[in-house]
C-alpha atoms as a PDB file:
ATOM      1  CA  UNK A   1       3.497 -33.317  21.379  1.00  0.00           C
ATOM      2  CA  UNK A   2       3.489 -32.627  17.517  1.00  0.00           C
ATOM      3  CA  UNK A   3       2.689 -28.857  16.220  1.00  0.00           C
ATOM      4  CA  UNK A   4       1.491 -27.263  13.320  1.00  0.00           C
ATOM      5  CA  UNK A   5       2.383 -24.435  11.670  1.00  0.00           C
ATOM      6  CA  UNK A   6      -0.062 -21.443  11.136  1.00  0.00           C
ATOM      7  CA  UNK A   7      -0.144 -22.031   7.800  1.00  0.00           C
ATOM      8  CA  UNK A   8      -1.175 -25.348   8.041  1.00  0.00           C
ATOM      9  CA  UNK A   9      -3.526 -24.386  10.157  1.00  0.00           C
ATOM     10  CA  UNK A  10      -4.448 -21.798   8.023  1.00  0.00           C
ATOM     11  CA  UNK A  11      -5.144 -23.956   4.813  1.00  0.00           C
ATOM     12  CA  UNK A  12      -6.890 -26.894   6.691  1.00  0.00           C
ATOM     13  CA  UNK A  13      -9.545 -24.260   7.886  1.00  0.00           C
ATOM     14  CA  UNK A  14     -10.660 -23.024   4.911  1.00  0.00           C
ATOM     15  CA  UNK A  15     -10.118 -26.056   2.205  1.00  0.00           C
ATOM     16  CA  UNK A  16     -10.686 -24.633  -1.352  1.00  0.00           C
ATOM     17  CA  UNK A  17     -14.125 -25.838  -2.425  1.00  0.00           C
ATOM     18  CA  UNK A  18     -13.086 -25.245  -6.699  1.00  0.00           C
ATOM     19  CA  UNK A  19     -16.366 -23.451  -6.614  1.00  0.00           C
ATOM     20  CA  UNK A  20     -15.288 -20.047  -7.678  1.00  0.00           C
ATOM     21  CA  UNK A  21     -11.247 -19.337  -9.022  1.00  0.00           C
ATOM     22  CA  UNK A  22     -10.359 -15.703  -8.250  1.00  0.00           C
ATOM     23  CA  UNK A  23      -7.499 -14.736 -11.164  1.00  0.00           C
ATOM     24  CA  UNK A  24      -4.344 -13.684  -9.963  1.00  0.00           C
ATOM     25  CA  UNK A  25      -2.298 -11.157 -10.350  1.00  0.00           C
ATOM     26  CA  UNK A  26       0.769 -12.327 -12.010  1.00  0.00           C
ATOM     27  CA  UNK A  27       2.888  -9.501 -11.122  1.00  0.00           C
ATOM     28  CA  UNK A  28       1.905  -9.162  -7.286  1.00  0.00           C
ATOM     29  CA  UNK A  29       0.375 -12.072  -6.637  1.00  0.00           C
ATOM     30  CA  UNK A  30      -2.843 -10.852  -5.263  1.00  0.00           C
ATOM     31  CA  UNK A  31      -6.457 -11.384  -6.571  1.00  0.00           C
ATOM     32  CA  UNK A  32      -7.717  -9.473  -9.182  1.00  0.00           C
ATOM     33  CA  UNK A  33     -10.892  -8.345 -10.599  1.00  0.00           C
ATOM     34  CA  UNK A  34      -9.906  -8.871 -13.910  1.00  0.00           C
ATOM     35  CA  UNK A  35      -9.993 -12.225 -14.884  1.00  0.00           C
ATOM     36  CA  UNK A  36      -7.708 -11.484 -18.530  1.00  0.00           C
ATOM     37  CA  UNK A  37      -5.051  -9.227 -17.168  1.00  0.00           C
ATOM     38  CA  UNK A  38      -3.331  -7.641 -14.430  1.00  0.00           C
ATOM     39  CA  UNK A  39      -4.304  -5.352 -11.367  1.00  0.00           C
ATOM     40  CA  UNK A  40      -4.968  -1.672 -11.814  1.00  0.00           C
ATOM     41  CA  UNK A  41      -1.947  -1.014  -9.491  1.00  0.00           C
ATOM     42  CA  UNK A  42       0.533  -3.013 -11.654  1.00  0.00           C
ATOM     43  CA  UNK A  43      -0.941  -1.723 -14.710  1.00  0.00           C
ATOM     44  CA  UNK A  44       0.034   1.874 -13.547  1.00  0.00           C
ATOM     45  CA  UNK A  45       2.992   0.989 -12.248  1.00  0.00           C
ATOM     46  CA  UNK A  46       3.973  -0.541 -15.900  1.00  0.00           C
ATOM     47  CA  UNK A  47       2.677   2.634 -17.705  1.00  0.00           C
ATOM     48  CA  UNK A  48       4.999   4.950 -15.390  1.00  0.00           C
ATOM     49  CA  UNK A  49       8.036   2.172 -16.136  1.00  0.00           C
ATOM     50  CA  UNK A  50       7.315   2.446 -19.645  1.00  0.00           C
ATOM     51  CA  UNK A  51       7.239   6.133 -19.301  1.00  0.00           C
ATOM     52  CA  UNK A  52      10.031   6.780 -17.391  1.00  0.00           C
ATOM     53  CA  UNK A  53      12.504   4.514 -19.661  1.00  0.00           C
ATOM     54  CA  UNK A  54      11.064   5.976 -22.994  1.00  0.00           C
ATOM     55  CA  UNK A  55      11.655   9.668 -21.415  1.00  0.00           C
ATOM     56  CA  UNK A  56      15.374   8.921 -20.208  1.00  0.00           C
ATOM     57  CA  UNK A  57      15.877   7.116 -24.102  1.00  0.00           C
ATOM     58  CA  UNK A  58      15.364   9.834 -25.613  1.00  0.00           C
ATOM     59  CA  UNK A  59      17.479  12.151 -23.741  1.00  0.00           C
ATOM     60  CA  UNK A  60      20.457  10.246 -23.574  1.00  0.00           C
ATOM     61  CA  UNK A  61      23.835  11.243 -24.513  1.00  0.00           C
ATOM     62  CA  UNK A  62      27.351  10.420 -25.232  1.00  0.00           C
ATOM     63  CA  UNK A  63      28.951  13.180 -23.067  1.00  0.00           C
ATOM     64  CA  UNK A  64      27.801  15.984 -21.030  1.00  0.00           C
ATOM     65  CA  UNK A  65      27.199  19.042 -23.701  1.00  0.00           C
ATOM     66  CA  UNK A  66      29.179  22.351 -23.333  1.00  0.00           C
ATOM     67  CA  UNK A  67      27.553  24.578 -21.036  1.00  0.00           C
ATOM     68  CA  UNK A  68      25.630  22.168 -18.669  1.00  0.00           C
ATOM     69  CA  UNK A  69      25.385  21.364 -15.127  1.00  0.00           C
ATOM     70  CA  UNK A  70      24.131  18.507 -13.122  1.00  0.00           C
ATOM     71  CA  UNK A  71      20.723  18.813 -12.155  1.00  0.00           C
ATOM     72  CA  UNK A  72      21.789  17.906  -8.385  1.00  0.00           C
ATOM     73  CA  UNK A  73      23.675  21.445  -8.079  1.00  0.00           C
ATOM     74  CA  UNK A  74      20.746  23.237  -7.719  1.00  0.00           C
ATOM     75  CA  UNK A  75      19.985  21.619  -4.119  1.00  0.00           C
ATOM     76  CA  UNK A  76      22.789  23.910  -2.704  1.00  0.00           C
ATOM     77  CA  UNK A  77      21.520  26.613  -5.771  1.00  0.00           C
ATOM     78  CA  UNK A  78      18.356  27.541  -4.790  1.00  0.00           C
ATOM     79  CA  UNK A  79      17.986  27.538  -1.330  1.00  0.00           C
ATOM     80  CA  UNK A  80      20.748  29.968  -1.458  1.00  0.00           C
ATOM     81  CA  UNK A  81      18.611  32.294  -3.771  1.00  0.00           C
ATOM     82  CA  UNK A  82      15.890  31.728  -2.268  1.00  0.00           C
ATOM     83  CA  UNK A  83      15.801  35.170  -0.528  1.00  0.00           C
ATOM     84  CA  UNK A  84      16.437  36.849  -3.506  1.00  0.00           C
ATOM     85  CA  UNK A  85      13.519  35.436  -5.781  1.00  0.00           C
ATOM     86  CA  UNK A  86      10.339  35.331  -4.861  1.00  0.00           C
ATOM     87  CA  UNK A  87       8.353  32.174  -5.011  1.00  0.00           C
ATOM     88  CA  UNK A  88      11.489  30.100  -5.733  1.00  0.00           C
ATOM     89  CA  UNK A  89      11.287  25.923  -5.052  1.00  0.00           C
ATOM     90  CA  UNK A  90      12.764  22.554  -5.884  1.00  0.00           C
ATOM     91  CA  UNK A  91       9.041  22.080  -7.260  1.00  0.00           C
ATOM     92  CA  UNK A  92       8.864  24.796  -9.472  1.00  0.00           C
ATOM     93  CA  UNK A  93      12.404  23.486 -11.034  1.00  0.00           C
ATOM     94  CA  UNK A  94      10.854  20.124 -11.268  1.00  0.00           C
ATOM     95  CA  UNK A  95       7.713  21.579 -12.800  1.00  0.00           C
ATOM     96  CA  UNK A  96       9.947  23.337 -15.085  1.00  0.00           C
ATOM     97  CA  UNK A  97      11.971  20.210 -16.235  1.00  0.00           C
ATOM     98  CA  UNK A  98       8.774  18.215 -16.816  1.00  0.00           C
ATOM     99  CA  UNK A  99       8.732  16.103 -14.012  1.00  0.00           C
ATOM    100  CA  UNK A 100      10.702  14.200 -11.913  1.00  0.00           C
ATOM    101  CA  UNK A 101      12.477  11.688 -14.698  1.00  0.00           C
ATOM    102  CA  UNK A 102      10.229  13.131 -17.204  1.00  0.00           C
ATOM    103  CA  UNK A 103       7.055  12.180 -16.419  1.00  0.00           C
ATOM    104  CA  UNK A 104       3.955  13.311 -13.863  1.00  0.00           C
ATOM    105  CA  UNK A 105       1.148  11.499 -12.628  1.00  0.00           C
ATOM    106  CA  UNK A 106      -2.261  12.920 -13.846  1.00  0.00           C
ATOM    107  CA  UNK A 107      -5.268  11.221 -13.008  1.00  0.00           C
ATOM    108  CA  UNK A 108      -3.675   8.330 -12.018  1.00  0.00           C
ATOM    109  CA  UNK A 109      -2.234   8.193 -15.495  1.00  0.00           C
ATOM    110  CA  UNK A 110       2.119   8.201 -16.451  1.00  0.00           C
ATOM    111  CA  UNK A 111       2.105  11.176 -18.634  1.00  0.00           C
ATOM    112  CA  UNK A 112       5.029  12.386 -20.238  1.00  0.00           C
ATOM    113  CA  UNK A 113       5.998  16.047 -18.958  1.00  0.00           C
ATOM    114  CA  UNK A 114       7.105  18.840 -21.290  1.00  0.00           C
ATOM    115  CA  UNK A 115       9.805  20.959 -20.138  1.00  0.00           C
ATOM    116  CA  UNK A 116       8.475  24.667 -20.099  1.00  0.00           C
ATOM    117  CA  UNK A 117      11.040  25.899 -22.372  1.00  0.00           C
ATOM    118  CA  UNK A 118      13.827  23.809 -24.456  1.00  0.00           C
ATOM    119  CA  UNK A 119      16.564  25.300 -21.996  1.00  0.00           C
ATOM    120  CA  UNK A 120      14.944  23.369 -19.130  1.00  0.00           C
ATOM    121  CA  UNK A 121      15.102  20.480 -21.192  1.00  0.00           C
ATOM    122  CA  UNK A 122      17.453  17.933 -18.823  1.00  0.00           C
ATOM    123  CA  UNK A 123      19.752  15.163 -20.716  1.00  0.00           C
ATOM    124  CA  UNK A 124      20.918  12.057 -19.278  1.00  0.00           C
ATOM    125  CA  UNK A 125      24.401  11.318 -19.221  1.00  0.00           C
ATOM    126  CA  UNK A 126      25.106   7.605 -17.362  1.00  0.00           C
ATOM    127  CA  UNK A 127      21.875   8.366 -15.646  1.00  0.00           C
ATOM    128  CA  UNK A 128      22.964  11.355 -14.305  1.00  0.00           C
ATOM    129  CA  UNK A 129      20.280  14.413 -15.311  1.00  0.00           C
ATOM    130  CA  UNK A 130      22.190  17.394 -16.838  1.00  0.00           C
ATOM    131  CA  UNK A 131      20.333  20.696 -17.344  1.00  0.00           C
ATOM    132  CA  UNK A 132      21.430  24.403 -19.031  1.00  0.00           C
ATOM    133  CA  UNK A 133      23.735  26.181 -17.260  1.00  0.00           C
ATOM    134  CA  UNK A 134      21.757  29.323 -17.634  1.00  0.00           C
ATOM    135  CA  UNK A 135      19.221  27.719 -15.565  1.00  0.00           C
ATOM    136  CA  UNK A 136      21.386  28.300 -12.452  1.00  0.00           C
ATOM    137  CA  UNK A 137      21.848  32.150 -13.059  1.00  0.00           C
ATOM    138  CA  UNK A 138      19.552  34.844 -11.895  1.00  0.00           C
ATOM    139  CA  UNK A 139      17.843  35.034 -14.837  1.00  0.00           C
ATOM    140  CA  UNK A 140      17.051  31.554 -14.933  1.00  0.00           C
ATOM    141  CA  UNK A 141      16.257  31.014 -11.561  1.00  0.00           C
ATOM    142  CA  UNK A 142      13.424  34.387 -11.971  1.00  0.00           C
ATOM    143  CA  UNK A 143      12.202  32.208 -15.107  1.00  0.00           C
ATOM    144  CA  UNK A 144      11.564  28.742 -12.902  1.00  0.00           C
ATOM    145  CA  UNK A 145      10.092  30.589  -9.985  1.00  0.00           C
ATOM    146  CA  UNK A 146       7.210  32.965 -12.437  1.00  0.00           C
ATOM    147  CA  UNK A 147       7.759  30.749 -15.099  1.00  0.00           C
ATOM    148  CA  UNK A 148       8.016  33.910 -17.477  1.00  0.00           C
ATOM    149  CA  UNK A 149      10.302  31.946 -20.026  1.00  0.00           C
ATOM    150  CA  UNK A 150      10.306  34.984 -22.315  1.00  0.00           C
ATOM    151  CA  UNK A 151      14.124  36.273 -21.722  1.00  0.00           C
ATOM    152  CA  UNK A 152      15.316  32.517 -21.947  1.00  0.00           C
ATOM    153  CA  UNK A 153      17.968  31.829 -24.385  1.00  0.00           C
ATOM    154  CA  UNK A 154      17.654  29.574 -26.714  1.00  0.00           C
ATOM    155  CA  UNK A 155      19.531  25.803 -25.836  1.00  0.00           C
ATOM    156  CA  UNK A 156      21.552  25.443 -28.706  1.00  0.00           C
END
């Protein structure tokens, strides 16, 4: 007894007639509404990419600079400060940063963030994120939680 395969099966049931050509997506494969381009998904997806690369280009350096820390410290940081400021989170720190990698999602748009202050400004080192040292004191910590940046130093 011979069998078939489903997907035989599958394209022997519904033969294509060359009526009607949906386009395709040629990043995902799937059918898209637009017949001259690509789906909305992969369209965002490429803008955040985009985004993401330009942000970490730009902040790349040779060697950490004098008086900064790696971003991942502050995972041990704040929840061990959290009882002593207020309204303290790994969001706010994002927030304050400008995103995570740089960038934030706003209306379904790749927009690049803007630290809140130049301190909070991160820089890449071998992709690793680097930000301020003062960031990680008391001070700093008060600024990301009420993001009051008016006692921040300045970076440089």
């Amino acid at each position: 007894m011979a069998t078939t395969s489903t997907a035989q099966n599958i394209s022997t049931a519904t033969p294509n007639t060359g009526t009607q050509t949906t386009p395709i997506c040629p990043v995902c494969g799937k059918n898209t509404p637009k017949s001259n381009g690509i789906g909305h998904r992969c369209s965002l997806a490429q803008n955040v990419a985009a985004a993401a690369a330009a942000w970490v280009q730009a902040h790349t350096v040779n060697a950490v600079p004098t008086g900064y820390i790696k971003l991942a410290t502050f995972k041990q940081i704040i929840p061990a400060n959290k009882s002593k400021v207020p309204g303290l989170s790994i969001n706010k720190l994002v927030a304050a940063i400008g995103g995570d990698n740089g960038y934030k999602i706003v209306n379904g748009i790749a927009v690049v963030g803007q630290p809140a202050h130049i301190i909070a400004t991160p820089v890449y080192v071998n992709r690793v994120r680097y930000v301020h040292a003062w960031l990680g004191t008391h001070a700093g910590l008060v600024a990301i939680a009420t993001n009051n940046w008016a006692k921040a130093p300045s970076a440089k």
